[in-house]
C-alpha atoms as a PDB file:
ATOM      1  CA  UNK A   1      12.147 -17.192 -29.695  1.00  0.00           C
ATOM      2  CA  UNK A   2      13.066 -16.762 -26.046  1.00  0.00           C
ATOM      3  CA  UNK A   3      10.500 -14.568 -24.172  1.00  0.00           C
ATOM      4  CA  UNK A   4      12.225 -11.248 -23.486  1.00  0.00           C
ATOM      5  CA  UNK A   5      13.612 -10.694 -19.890  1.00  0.00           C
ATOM      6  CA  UNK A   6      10.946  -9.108 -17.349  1.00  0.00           C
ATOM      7  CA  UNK A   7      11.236  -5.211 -17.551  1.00  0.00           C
ATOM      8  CA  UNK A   8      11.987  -3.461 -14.157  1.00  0.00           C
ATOM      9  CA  UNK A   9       8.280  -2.589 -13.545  1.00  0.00           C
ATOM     10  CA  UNK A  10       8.463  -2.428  -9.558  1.00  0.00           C
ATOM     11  CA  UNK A  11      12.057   0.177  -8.848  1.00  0.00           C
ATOM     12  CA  UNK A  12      11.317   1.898 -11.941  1.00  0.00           C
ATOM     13  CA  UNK A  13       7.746   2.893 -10.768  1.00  0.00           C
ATOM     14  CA  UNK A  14       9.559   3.537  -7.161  1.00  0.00           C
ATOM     15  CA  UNK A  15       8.854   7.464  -5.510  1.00  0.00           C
ATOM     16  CA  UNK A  16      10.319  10.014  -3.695  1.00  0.00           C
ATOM     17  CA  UNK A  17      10.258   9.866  -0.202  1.00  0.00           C
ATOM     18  CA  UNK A  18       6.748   8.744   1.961  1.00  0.00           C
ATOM     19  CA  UNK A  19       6.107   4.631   3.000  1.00  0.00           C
ATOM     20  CA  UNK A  20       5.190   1.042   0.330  1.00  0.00           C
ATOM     21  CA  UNK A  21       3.560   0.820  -4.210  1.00  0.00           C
ATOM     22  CA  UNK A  22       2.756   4.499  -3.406  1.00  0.00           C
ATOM     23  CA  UNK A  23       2.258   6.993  -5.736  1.00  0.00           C
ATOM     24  CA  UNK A  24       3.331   5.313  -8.897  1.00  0.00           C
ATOM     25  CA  UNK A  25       2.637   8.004 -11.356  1.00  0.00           C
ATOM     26  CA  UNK A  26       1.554  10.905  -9.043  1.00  0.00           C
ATOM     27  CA  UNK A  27       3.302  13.669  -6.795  1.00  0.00           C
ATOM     28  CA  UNK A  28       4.545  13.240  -3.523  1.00  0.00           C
ATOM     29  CA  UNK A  29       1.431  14.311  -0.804  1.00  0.00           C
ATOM     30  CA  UNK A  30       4.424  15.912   1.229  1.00  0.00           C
ATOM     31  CA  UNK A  31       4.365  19.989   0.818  1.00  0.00           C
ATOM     32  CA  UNK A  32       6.753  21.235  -2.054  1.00  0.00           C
ATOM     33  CA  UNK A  33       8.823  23.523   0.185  1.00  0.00           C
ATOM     34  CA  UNK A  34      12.567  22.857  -2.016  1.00  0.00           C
ATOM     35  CA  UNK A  35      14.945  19.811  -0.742  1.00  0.00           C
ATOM     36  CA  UNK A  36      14.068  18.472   2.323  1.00  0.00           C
ATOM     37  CA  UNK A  37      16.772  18.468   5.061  1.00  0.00           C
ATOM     38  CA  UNK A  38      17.893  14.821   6.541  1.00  0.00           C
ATOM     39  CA  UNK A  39      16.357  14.811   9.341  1.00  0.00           C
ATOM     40  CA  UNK A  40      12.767  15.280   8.010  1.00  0.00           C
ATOM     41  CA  UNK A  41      12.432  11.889   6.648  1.00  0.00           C
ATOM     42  CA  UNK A  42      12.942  10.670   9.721  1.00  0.00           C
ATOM     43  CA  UNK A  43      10.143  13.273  11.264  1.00  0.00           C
ATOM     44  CA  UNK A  44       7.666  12.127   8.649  1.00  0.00           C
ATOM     45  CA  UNK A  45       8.018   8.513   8.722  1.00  0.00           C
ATOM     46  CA  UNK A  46       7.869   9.118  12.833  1.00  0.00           C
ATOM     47  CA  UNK A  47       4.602  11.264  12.174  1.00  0.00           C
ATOM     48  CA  UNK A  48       3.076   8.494   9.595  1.00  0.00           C
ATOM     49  CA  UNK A  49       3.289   5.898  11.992  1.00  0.00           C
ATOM     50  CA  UNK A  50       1.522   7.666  15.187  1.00  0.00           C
ATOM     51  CA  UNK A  51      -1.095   8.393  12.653  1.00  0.00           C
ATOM     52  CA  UNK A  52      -1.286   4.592  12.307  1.00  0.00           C
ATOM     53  CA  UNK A  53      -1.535   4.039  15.441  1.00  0.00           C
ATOM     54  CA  UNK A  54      -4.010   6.764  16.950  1.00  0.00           C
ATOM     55  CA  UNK A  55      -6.839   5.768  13.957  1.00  0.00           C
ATOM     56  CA  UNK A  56      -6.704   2.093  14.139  1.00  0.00           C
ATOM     57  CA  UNK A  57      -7.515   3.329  17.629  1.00  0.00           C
ATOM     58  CA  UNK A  58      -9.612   5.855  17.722  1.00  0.00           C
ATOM     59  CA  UNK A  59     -10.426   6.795  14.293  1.00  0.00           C
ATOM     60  CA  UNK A  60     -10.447   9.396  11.408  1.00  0.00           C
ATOM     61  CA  UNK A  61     -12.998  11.423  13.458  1.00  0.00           C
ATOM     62  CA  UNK A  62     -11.105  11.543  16.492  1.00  0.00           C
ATOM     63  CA  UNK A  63      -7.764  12.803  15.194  1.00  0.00           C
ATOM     64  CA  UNK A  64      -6.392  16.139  15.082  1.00  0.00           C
ATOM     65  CA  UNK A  65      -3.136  17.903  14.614  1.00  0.00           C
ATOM     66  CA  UNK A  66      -3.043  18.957  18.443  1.00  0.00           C
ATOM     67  CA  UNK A  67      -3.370  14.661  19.394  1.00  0.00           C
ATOM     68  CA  UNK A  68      -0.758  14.557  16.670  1.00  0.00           C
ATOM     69  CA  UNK A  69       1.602  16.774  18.045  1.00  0.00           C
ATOM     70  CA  UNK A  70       1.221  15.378  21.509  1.00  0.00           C
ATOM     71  CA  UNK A  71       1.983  11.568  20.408  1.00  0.00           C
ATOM     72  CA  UNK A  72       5.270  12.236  18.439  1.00  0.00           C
ATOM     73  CA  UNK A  73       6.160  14.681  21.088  1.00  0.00           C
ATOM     74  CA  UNK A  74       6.293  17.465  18.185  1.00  0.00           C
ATOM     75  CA  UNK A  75       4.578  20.953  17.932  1.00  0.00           C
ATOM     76  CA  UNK A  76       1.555  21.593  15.713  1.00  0.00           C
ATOM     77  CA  UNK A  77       3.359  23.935  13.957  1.00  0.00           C
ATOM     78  CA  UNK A  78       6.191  21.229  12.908  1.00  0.00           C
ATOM     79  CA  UNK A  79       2.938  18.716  11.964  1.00  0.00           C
ATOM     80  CA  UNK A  80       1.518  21.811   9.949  1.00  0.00           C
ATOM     81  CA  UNK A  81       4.627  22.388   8.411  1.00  0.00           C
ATOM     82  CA  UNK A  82       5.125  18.582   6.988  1.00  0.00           C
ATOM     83  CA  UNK A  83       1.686  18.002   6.307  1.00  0.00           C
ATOM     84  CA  UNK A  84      -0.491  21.491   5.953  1.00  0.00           C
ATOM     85  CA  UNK A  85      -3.748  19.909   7.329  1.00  0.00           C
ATOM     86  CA  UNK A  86      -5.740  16.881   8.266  1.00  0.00           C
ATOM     87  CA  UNK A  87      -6.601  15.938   5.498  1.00  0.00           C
ATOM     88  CA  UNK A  88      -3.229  15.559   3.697  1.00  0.00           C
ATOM     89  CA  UNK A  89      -2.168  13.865   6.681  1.00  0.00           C
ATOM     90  CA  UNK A  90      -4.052  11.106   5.783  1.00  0.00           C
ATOM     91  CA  UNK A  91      -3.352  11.403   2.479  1.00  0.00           C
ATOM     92  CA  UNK A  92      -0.042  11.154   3.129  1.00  0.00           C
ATOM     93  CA  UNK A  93      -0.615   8.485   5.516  1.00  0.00           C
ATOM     94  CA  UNK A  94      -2.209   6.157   3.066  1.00  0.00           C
ATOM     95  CA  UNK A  95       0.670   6.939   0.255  1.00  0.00           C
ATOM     96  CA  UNK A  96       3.332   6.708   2.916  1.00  0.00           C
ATOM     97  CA  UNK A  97       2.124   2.763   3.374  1.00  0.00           C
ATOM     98  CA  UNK A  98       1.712   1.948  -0.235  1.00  0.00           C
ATOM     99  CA  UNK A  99       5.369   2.776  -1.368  1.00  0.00           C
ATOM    100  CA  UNK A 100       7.892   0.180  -1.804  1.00  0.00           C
ATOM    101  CA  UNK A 101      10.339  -1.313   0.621  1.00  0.00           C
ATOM    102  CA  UNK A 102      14.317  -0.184   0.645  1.00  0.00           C
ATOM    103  CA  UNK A 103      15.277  -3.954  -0.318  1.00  0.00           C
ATOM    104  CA  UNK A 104      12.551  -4.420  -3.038  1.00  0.00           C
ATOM    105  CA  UNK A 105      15.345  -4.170  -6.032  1.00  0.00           C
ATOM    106  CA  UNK A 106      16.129  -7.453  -4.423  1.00  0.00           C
ATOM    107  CA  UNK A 107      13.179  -8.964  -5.924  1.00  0.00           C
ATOM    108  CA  UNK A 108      13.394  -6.933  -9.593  1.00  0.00           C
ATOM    109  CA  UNK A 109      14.581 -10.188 -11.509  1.00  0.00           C
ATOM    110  CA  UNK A 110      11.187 -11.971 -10.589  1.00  0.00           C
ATOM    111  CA  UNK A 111       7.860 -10.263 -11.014  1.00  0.00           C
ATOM    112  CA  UNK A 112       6.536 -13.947  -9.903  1.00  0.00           C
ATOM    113  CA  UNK A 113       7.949 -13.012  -6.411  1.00  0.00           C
ATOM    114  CA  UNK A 114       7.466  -9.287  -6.425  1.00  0.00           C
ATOM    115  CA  UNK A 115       3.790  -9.730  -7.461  1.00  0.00           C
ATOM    116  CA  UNK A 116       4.131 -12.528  -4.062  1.00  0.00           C
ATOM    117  CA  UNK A 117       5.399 -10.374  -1.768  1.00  0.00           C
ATOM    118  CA  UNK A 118       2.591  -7.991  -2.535  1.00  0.00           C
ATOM    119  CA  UNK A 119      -0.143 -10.329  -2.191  1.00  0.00           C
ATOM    120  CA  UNK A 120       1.418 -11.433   1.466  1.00  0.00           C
ATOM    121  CA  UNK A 121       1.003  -7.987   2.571  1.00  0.00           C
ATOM    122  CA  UNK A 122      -2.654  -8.495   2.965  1.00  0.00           C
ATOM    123  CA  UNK A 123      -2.068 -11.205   5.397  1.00  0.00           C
ATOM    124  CA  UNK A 124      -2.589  -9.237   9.137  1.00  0.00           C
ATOM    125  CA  UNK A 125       0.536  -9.401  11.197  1.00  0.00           C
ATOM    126  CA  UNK A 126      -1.478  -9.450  14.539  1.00  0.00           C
ATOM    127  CA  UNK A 127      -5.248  -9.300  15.391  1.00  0.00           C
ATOM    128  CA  UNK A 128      -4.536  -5.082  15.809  1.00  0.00           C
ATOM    129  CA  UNK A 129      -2.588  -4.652  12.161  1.00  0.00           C
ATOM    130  CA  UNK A 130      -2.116  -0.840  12.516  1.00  0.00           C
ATOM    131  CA  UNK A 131      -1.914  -0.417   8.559  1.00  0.00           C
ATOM    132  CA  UNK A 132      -5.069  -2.602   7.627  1.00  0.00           C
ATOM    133  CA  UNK A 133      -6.865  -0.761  11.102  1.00  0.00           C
ATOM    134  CA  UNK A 134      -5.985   2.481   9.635  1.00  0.00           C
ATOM    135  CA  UNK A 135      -6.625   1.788   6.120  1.00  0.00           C
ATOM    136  CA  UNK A 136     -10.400   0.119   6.956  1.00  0.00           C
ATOM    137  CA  UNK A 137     -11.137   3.602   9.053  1.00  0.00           C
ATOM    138  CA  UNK A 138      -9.508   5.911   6.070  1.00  0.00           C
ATOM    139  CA  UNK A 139     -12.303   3.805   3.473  1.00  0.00           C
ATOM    140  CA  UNK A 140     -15.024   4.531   6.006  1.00  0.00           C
ATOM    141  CA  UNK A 141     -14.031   8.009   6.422  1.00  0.00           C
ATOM    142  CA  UNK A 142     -13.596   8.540   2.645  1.00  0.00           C
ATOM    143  CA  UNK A 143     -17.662   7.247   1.970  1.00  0.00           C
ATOM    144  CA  UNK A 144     -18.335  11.101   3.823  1.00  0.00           C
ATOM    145  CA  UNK A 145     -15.486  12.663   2.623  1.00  0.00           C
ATOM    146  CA  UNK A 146     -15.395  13.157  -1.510  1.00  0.00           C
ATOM    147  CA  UNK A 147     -11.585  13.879  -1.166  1.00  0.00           C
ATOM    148  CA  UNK A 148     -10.891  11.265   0.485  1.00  0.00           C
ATOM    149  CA  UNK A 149     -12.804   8.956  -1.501  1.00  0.00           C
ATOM    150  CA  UNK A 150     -11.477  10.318  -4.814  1.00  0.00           C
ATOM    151  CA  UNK A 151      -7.903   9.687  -3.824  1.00  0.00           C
ATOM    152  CA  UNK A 152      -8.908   6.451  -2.861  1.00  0.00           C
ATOM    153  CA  UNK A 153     -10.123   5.522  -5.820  1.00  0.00           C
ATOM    154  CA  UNK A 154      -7.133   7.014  -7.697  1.00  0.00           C
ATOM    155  CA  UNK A 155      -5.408   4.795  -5.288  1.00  0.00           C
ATOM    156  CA  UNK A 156      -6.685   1.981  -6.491  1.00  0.00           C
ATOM    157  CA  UNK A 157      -6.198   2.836  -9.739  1.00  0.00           C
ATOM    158  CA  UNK A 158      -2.662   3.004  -9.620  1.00  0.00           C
ATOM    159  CA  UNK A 159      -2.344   0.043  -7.476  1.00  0.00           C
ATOM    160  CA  UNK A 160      -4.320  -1.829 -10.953  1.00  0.00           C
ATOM    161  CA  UNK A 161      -1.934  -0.700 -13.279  1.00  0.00           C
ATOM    162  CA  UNK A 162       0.616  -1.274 -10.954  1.00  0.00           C
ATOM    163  CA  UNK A 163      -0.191  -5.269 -10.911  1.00  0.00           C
ATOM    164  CA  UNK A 164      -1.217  -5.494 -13.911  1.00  0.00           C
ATOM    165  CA  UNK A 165       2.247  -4.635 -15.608  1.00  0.00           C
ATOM    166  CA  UNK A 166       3.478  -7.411 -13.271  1.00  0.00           C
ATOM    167  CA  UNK A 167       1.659  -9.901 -14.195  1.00  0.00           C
ATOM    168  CA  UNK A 168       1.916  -9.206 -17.493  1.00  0.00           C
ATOM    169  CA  UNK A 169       5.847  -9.388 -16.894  1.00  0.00           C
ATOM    170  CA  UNK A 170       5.436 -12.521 -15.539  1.00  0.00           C
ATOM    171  CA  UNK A 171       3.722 -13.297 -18.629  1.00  0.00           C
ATOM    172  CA  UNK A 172       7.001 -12.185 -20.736  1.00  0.00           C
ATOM    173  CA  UNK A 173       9.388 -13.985 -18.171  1.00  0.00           C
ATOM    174  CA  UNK A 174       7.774 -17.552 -18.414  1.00  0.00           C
ATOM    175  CA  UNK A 175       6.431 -17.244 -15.017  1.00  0.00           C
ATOM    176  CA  UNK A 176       2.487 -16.766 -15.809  1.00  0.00           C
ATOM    177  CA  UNK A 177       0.487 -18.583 -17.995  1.00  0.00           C
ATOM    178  CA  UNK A 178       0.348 -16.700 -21.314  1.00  0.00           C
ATOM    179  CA  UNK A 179      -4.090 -17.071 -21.481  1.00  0.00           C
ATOM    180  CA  UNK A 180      -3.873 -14.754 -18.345  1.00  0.00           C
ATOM    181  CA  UNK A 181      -5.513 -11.085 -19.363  1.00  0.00           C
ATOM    182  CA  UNK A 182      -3.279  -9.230 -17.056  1.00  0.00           C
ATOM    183  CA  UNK A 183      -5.693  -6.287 -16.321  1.00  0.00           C
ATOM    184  CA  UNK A 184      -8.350  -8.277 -15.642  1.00  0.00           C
ATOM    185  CA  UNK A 185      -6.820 -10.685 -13.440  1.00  0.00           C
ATOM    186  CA  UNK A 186      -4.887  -8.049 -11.353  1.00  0.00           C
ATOM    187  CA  UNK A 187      -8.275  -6.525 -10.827  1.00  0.00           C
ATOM    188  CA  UNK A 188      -9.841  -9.893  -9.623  1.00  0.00           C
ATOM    189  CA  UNK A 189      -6.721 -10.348  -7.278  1.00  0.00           C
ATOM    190  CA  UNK A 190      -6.863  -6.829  -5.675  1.00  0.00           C
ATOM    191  CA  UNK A 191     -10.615  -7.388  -5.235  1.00  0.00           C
ATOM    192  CA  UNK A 192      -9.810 -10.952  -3.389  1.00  0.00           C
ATOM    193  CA  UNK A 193      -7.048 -10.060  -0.829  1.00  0.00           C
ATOM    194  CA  UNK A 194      -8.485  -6.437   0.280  1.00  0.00           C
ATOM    195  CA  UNK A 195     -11.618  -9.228   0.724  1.00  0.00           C
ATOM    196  CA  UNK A 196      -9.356 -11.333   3.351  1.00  0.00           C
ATOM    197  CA  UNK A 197      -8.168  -8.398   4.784  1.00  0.00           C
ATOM    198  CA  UNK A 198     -11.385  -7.026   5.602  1.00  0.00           C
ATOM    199  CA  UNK A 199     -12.344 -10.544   6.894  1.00  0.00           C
ATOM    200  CA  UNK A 200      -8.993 -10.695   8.961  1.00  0.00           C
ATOM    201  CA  UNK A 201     -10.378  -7.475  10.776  1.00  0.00           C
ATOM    202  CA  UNK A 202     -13.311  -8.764  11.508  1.00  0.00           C
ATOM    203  CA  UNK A 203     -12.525 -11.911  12.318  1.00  0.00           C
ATOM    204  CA  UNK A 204      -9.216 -11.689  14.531  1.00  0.00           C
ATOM    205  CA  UNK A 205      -7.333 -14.177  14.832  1.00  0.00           C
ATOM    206  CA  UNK A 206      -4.684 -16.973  14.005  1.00  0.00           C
ATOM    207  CA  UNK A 207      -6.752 -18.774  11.930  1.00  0.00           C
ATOM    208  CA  UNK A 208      -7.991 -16.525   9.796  1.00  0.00           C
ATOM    209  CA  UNK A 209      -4.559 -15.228   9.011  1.00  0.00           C
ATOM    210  CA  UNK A 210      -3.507 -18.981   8.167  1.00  0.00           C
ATOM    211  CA  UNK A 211      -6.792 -19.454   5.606  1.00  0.00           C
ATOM    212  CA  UNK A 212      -5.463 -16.010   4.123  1.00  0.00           C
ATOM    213  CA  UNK A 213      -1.750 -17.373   3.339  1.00  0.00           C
ATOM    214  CA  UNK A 214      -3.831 -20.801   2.119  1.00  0.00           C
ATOM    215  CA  UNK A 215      -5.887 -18.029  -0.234  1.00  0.00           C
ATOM    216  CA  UNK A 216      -2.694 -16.422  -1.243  1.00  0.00           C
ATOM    217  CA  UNK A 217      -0.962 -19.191  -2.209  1.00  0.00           C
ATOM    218  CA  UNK A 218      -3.683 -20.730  -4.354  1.00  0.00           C
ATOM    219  CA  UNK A 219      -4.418 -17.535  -5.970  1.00  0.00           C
ATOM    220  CA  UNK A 220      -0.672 -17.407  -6.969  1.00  0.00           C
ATOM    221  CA  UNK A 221      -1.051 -20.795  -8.011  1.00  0.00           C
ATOM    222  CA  UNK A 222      -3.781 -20.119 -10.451  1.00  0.00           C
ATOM    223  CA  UNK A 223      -1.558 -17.799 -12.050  1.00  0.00           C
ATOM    224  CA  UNK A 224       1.494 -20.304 -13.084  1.00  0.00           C
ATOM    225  CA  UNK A 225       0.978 -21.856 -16.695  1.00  0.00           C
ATOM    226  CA  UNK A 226      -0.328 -25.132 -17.130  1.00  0.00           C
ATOM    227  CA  UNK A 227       1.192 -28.786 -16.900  1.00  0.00           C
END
């Protein structure tokens, strides 16, 4: 019997507006005021990326809504509006960078490639990453902040079950070998490459981002079947 075709795990676990996998079975962070109007996408995704930029800088402890305000050029009281506070700022932040890309629908026939394409995130795009800066400060912040740390850890949970229905897609699809126990290795995977990003940061560099793609593609390698 054929193996059945791979389900649409990625768009159909897609959100409403934020960032890249982001909230895959939880609510928006954004504030429920009704239907937002067009140009507030914009204002978000222009206020998500400052608040990249200022913590891989100067971190969690040095932001506020008034440094906010002054980067994007906005008032407080149109930062307080999208967001409410600090703290679901970040939230928001960290949501905004985990949802999927516009084009990903391009990859839905191959959860082989989608479950690629995620893995190569982890690979730094410069010495300074903004993301992986701002992500590293947001886990340090979170170890003093029991919020913060509990969405993290739902983050991660989500994230899990995220990868784990795509590899066991690729298992359906022919792509994966079939011995694979898909929660177990998507665990072992998301464990490994937030382990080279972490060693990207701390180790800037060219090289380090080359022995991460090396990493990467043997990992991805370990997952195709055998012979």
């Amino acid at each position: 019997m054929p193996a059945p075709p791979p389900r649409r795990a990625a768009s159909a676990l897609r959100t409403r507006p934020a960032h890249s996998p982001a909230a895959t079975d939880g609510a928006d962070p954004g504030p429920a005021r009704g239907h937002r109007r067009p140009g507030q996408a914009f204002t978000r995704k222009h206020v998500l990326g400052t608040v990249y930029e200022l913590i891989s800088e100067d971190g969690i402890e040095n932001l506020s809504m008034r440094k906010v305000a002054h980067a994007t050029g906005l008032s407080t009281g149109t930062i307080n509006y999208h967001f409410g506070n600090k703290q679901r700022l970040l939230i928001a932040a960290l949501e905004s960078a985990y949802q999927l890309p516009d084009d990903w629908d391009r990859y839905s026939g191959s959860p082989g490639r989608q479950l690629e394409r995620l893995m190569q995130g982890h690979i730094c795009r410069s010495p300074k990453d903004r993301f992986w800066r701002f992500w590293l400060n947001y886990l340090a912040g979170s170890l003093r902040d029991g919020d913060l740390m509990a969405h993290q850890v739902e983050r991660f949970s989500k994230q899990h079950r995220f990868w784990t229905r795509l590899i066991a897609d690729g298992i359906a699809a022919g792509e994966f070998d079939p011995a694979l126990d898909p929660a177990q290795k998507a665990e072992e995977l998301l464990v490994l490459v937030h382990g080279l990003v972490v060693h990207q940061l701390a180790s800037p560099g060219p090289r380090q981002q080359e022995l991460a793609r090396e990493m990467l593609q043997r990992l991805l390698q370990s997952l195709r079947p055998p012979g």
